[in-house]
N, C-alpha and C. Protein backbone atom coordinates (compact mmCIF):
# COMPACT_ATOMS: atom_id res chain seq x y z
N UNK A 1 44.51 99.66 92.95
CA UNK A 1 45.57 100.26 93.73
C UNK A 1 46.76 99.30 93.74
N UNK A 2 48.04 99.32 93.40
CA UNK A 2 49.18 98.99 93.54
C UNK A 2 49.60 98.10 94.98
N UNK A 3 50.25 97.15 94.46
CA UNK A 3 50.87 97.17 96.14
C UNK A 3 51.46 97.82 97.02
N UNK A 4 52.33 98.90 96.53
CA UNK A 4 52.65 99.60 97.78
C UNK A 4 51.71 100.56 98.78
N UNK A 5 50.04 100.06 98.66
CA UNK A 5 49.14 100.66 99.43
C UNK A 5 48.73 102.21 98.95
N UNK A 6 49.61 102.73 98.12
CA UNK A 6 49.09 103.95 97.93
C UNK A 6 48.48 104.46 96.81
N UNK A 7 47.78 105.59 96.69
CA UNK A 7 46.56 105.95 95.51
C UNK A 7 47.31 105.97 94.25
N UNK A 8 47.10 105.67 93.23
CA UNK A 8 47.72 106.54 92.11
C UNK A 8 47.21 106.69 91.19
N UNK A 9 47.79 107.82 89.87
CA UNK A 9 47.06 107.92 89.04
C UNK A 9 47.54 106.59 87.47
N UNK A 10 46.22 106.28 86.93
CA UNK A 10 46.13 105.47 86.33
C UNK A 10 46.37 105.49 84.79
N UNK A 11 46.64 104.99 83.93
CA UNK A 11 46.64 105.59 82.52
C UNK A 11 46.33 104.10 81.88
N UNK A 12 44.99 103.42 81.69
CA UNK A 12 44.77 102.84 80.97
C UNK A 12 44.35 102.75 79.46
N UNK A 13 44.91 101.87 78.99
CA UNK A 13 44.17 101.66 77.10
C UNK A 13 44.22 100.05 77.06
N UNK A 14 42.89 100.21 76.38
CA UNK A 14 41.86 99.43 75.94
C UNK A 14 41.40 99.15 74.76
N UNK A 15 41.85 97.77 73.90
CA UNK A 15 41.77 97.69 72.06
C UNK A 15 39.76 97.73 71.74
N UNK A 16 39.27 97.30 72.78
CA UNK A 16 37.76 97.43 73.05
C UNK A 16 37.01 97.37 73.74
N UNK A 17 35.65 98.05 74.02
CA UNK A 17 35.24 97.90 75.50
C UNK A 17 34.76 96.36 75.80
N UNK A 18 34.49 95.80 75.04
CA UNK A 18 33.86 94.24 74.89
C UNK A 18 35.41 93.40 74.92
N UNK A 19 36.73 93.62 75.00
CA UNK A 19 37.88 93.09 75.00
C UNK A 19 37.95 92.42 74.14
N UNK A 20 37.38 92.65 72.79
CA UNK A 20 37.26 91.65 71.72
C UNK A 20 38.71 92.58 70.80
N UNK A 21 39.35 93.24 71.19
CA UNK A 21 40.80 93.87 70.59
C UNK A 21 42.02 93.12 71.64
N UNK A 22 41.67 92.28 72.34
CA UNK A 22 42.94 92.01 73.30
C UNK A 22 42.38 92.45 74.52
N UNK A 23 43.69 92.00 75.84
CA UNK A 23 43.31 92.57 76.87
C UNK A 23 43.86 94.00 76.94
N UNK A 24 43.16 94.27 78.15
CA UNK A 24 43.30 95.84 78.25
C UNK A 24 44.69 95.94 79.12
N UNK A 25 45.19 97.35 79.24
CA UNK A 25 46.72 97.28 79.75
C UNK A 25 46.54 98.88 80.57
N UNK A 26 47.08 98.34 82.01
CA UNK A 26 47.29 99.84 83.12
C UNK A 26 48.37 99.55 83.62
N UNK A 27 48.85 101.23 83.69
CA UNK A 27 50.10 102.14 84.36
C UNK A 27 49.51 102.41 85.28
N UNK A 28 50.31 102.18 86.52
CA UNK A 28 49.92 102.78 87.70
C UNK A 28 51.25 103.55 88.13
N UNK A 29 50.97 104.93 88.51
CA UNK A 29 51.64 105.81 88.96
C UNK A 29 51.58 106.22 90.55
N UNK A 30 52.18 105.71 91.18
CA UNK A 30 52.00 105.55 92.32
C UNK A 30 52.84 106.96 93.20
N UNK A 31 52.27 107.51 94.73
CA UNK A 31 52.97 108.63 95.53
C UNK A 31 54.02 108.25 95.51
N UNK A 32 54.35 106.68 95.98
CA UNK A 32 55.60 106.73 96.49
C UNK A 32 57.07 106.49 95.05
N UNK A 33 56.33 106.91 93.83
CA UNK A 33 57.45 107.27 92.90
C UNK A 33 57.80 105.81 92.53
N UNK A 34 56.76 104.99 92.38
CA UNK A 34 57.00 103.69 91.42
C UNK A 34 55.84 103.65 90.05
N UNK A 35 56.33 102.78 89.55
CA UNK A 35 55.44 102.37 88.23
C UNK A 35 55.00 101.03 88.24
N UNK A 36 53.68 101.39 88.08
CA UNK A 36 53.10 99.53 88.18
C UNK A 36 52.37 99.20 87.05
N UNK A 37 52.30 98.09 86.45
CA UNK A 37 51.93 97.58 85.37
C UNK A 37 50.92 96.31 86.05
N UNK A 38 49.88 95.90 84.86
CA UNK A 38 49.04 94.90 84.93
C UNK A 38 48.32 95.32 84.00
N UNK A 39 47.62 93.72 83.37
CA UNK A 39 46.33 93.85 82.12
C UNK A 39 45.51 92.78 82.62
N UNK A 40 45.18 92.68 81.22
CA UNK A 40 43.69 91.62 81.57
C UNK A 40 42.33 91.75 80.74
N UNK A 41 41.34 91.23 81.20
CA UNK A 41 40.16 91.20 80.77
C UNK A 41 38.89 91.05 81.38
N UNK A 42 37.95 91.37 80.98
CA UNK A 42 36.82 91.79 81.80
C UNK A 42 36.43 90.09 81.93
N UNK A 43 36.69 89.47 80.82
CA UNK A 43 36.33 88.00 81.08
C UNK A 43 37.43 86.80 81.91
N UNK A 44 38.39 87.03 81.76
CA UNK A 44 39.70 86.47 82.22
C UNK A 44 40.22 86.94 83.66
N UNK A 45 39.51 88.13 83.96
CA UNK A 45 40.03 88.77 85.04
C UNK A 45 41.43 89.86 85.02
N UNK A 46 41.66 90.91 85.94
CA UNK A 46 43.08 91.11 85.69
C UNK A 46 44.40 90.09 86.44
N UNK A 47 45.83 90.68 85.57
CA UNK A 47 47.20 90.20 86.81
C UNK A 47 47.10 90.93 87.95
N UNK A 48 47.88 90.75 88.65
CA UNK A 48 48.46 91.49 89.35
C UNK A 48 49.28 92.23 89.25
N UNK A 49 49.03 93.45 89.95
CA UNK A 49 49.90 94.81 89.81
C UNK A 49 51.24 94.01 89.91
N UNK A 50 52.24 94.66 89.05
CA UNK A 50 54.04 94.17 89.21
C UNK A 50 54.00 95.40 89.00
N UNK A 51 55.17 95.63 90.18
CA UNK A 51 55.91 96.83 89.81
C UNK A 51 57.02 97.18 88.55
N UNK A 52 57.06 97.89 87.64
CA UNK A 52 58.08 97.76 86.77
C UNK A 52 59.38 98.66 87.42
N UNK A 53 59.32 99.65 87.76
CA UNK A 53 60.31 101.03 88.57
C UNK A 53 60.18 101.54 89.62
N UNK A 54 61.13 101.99 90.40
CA UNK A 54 60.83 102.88 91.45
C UNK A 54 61.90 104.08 91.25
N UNK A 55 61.79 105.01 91.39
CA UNK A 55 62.57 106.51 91.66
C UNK A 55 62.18 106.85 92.67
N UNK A 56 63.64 107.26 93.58
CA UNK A 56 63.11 107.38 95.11
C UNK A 56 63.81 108.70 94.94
N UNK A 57 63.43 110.18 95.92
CA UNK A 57 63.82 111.15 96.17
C UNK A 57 65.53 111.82 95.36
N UNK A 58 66.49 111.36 95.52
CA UNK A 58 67.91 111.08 94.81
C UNK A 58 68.00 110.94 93.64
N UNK A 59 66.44 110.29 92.54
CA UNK A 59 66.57 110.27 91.47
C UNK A 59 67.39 109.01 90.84
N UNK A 60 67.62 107.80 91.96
CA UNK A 60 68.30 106.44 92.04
C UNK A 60 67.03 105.84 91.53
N UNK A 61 67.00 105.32 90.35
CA UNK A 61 65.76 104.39 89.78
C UNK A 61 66.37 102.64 90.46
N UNK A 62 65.12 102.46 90.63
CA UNK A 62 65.14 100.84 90.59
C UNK A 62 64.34 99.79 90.11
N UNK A 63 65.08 98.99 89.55
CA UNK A 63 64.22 97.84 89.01
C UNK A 63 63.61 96.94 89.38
N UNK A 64 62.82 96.55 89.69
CA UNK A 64 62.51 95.06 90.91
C UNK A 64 63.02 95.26 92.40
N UNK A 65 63.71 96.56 92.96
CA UNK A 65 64.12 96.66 94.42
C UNK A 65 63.43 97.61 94.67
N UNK A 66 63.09 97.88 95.77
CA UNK A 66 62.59 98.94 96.50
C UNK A 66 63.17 100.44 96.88
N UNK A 67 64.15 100.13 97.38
CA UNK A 67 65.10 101.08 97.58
C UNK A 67 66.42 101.10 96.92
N UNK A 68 66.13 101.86 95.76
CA UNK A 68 67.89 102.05 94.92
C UNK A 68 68.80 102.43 95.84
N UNK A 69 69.91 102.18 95.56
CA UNK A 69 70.93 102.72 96.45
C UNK A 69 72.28 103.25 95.12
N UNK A 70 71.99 103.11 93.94
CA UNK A 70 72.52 103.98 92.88
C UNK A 70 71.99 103.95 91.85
N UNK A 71 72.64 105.00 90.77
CA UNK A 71 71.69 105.52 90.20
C UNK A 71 70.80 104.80 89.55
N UNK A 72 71.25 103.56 89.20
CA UNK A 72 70.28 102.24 88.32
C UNK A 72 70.90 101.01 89.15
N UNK A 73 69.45 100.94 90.01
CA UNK A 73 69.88 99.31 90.81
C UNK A 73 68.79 98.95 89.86
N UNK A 74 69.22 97.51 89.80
CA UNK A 74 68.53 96.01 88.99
C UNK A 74 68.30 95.19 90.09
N UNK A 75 67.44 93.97 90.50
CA UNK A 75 67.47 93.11 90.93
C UNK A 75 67.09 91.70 90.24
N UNK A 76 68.09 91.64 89.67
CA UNK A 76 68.21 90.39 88.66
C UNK A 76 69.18 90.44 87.51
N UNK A 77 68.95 89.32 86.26
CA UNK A 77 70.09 89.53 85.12
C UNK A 77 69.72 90.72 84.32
N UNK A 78 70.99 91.30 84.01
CA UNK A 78 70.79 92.43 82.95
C UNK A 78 71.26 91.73 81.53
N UNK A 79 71.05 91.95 80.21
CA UNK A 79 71.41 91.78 79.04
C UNK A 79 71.46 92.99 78.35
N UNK A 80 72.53 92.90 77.40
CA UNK A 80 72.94 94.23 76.96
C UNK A 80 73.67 93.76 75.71
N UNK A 81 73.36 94.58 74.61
CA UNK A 81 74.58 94.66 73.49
C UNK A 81 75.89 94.58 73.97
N UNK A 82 75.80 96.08 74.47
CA UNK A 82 76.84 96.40 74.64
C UNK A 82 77.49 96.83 75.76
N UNK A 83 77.97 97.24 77.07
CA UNK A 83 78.40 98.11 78.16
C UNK A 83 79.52 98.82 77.90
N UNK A 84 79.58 99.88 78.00
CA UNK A 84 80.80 100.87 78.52
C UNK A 84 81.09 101.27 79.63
N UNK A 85 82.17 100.87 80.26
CA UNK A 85 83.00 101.35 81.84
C UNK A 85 83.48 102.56 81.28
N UNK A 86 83.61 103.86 81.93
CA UNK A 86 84.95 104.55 82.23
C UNK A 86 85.65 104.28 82.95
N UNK A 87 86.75 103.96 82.64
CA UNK A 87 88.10 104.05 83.91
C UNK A 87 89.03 104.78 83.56
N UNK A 88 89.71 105.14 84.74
CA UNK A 88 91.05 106.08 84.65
C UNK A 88 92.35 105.11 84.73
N UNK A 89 93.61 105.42 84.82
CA UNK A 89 94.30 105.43 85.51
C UNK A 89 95.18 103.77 85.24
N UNK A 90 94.66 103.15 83.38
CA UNK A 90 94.54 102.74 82.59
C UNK A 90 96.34 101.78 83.11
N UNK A 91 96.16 100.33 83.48
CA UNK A 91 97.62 100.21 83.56
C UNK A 91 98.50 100.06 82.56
N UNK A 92 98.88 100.65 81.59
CA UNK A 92 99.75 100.98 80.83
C UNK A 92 101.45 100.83 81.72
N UNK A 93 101.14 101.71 82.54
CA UNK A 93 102.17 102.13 84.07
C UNK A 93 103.22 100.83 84.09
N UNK A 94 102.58 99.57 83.89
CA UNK A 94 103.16 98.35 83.59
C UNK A 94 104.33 97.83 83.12
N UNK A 95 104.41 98.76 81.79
CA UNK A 95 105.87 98.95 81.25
C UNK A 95 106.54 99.79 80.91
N UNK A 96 106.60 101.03 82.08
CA UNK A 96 107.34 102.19 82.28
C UNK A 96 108.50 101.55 82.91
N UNK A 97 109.33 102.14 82.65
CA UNK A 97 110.75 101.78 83.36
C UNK A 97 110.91 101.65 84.63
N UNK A 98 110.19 102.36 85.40
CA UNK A 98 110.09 102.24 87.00
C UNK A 98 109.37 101.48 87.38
N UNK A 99 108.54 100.51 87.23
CA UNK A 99 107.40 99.32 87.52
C UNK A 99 108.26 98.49 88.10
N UNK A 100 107.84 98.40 89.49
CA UNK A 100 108.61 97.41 90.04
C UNK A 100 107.74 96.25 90.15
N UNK A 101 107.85 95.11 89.04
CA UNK A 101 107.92 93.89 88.93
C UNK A 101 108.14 92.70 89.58
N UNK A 102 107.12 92.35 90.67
CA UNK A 102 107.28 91.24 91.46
C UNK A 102 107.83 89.99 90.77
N UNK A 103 108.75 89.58 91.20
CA UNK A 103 108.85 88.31 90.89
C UNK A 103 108.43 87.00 90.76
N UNK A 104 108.30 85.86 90.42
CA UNK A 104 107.33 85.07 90.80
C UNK A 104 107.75 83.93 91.68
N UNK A 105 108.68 84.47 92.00
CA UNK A 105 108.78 83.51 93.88
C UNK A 105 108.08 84.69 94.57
N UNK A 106 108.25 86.22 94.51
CA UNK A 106 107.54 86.55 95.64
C UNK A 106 106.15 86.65 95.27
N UNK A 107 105.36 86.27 93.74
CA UNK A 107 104.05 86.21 93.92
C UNK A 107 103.46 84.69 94.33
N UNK A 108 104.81 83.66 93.85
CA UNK A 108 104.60 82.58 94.82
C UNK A 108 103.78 82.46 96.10
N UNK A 109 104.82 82.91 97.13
CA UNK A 109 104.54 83.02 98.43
C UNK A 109 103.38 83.94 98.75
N UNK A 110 103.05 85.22 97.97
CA UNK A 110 101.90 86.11 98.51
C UNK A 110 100.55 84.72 98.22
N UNK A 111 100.82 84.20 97.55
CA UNK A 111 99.54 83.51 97.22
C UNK A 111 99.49 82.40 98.05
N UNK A 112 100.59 81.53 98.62
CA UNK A 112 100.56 80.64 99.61
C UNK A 112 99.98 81.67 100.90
N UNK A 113 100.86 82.94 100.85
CA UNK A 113 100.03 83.21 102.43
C UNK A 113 99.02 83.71 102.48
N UNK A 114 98.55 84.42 101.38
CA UNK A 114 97.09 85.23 101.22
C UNK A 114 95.87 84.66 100.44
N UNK A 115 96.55 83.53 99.56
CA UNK A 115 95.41 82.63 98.94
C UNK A 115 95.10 83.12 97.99
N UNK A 116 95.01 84.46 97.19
CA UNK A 116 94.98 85.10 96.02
C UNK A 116 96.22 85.81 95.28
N UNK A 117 95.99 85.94 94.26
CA UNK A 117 96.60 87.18 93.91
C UNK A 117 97.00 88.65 94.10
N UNK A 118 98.40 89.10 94.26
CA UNK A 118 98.10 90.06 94.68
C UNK A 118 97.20 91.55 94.04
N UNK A 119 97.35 92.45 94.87
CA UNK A 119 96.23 93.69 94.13
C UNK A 119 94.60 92.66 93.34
N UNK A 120 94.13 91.69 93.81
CA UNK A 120 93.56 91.18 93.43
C UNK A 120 91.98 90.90 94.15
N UNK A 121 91.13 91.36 94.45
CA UNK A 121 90.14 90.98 95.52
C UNK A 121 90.07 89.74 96.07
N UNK A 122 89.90 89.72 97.18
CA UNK A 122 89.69 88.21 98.11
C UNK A 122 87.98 87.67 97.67
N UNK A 123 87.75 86.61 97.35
CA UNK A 123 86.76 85.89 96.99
C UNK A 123 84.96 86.48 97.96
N UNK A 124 85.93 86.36 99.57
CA UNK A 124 84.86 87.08 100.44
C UNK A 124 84.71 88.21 100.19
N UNK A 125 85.55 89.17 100.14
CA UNK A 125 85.30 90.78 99.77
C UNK A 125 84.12 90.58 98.26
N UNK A 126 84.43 90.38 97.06
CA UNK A 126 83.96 90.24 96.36
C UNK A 126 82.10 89.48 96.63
N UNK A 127 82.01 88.73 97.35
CA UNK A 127 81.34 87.58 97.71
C UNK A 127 80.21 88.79 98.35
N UNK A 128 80.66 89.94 99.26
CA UNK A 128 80.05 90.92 100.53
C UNK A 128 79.64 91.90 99.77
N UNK A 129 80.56 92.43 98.60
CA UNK A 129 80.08 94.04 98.20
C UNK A 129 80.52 93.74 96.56
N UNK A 130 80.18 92.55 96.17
CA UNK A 130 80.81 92.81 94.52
C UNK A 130 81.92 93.41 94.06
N UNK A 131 82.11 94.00 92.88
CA UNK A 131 82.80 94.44 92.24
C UNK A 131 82.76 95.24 91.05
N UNK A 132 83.27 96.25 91.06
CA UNK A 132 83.02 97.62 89.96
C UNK A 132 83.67 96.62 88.63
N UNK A 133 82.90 96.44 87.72
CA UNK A 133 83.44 95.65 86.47
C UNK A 133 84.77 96.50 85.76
N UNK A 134 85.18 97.96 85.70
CA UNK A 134 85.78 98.72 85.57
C UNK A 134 87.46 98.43 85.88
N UNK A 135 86.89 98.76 87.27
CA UNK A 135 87.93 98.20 88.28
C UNK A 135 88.65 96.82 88.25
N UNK A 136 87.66 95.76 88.10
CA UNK A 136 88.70 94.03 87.94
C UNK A 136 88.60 93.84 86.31
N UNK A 137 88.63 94.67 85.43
CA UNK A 137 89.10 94.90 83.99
C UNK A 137 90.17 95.49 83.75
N UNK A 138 90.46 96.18 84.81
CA UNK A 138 92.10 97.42 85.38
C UNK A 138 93.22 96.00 85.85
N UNK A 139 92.47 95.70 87.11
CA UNK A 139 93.07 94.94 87.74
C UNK A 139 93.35 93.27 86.59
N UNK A 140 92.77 92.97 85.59
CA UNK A 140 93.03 91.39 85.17
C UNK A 140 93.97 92.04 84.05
N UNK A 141 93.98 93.33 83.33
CA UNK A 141 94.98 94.25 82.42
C UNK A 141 96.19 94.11 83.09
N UNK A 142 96.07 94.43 84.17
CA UNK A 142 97.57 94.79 85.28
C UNK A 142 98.30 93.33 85.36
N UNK A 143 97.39 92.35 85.62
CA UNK A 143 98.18 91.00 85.35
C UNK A 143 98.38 90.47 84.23
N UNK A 144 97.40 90.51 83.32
CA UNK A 144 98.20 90.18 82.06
C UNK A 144 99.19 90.58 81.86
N UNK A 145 99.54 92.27 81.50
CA UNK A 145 101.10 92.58 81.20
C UNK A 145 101.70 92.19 81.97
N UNK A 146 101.56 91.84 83.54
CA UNK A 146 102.78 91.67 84.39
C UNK A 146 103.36 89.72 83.64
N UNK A 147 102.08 89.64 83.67
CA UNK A 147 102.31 87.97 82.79
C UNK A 147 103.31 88.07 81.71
N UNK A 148 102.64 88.69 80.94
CA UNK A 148 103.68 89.32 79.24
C UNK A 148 104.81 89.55 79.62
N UNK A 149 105.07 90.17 80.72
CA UNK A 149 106.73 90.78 80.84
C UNK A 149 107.44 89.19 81.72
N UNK A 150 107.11 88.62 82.47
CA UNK A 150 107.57 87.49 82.84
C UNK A 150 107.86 86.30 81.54
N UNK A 151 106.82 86.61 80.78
CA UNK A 151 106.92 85.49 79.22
C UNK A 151 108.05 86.10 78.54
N UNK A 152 108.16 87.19 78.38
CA UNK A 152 109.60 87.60 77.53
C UNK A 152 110.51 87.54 78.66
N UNK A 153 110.49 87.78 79.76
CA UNK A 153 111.72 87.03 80.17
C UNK A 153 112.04 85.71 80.60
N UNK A 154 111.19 85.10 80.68
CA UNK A 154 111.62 83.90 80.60
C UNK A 154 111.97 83.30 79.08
N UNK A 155 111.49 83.79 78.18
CA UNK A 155 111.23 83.82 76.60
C UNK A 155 113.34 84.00 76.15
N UNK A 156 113.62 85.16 76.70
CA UNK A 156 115.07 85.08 76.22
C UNK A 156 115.29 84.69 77.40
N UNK A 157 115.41 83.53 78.67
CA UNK A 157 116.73 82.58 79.24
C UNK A 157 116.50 81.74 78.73
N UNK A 158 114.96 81.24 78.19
CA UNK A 158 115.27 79.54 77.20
C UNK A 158 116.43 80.13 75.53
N UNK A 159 115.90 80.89 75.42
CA UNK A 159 116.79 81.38 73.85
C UNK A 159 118.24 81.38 74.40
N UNK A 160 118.74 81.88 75.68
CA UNK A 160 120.21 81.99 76.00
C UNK A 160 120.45 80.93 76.06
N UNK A 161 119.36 79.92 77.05
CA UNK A 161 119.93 78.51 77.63
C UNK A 161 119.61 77.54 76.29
N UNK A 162 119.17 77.91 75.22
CA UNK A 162 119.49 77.12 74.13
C UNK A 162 120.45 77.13 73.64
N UNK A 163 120.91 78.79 73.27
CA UNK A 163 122.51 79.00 72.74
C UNK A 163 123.18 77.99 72.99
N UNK A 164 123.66 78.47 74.66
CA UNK A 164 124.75 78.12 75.09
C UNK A 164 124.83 76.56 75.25
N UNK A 165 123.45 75.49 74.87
CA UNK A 165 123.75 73.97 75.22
C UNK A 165 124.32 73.81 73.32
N UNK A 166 123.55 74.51 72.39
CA UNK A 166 124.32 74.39 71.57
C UNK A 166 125.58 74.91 71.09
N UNK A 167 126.44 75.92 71.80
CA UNK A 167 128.00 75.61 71.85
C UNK A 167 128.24 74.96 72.49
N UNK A 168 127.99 74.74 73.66
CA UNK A 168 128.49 73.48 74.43
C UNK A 168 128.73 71.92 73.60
N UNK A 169 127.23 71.69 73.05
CA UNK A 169 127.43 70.62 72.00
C UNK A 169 128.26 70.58 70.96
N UNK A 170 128.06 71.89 70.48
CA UNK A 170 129.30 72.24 69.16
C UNK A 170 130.75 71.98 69.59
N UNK A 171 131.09 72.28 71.01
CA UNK A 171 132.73 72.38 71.47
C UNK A 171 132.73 70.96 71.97
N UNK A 172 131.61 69.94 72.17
CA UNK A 172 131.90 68.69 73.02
C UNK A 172 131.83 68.01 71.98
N UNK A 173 131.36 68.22 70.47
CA UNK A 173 131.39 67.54 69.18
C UNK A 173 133.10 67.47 68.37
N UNK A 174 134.04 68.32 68.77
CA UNK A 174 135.17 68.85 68.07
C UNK A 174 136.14 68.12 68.90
């Protein structure tokens, strides 16, 4: 029987009855909508039941937690090829003509008084409820271009303020 105390049905296989194929390996299918794993041997003894899943009522699977609270909770590291976010609402918006472009005296000061960046999560918020990877991939997009558009302008006043020290030099040379 599983740890969560309740009956379930079992689905074992076995390379031999003498365990001379390996140890033997059980699924436990448990009421309360988890999956438990353990093997072993008649000579070695078995593991202990580990739970591998739980699916609770909602159809929220979980991995190592008890109670999912979306549709795939983990409790621990995930590894992956690959991930895909959807997001909407893509900041492009950035360099539309109407983007009003903080300056960086006033992102100066937001950051002296607020300690972050703006549109940016506070360390504690983040720290309490995480963060949609989606979402601060929107949000580090939104600062880069705002970065990019500050680099080209600052990009042509060094090009102006080069010009003009070289006429200056040119007319203080004559």
């Amino acid at each position: 029987m599983p740890a969560d105390g309740n009956y379930s049905t079992l689905l074992s296989l076995r390379g031999w009855s003498d365990d001379s194929g390996g140890p033997a390996h059980e699924l436990a299918f448990s009421q309360s909508r988890g999956l438990y794993y353990r093997s072993g041997t008649t000579t070695n003894g078995w593991s202990a039941w580990r739970r591998v899943l739980v699916e609770n009522i909602s159809g929220n699977v979980g991995i190592g937690i008890d109670v999912p609270q979306e549709k795939l909770s983990v409790n621990g590291n995930i590894r992956a090829k690959e991930i895909k976010v959807e997001a909407a609402n893509w900041p492009d918006y950035v360099f539309t003509s109407d983007y009003e472009l903080q300056s960086l005296k006033e992102v100066e000061n937001y950051i002296k008084k607020y300690g972050h960046l703006p549109h940016v999560p506070k360390a504690d918020e983040v720290d309490a409820n995480g963060i949609s990877l989606g979402e601060m991939n929107k949000i580090l997009l939104q600062k880069i271009e705002e970065l990019t558009l500050h680099l080209i302008e600052k990009d042509k006043r060094v090009t102006y303020l080069e010009e003009r020290m070289l006429r200056l030099e040119n007319h203080a040379d004559k």
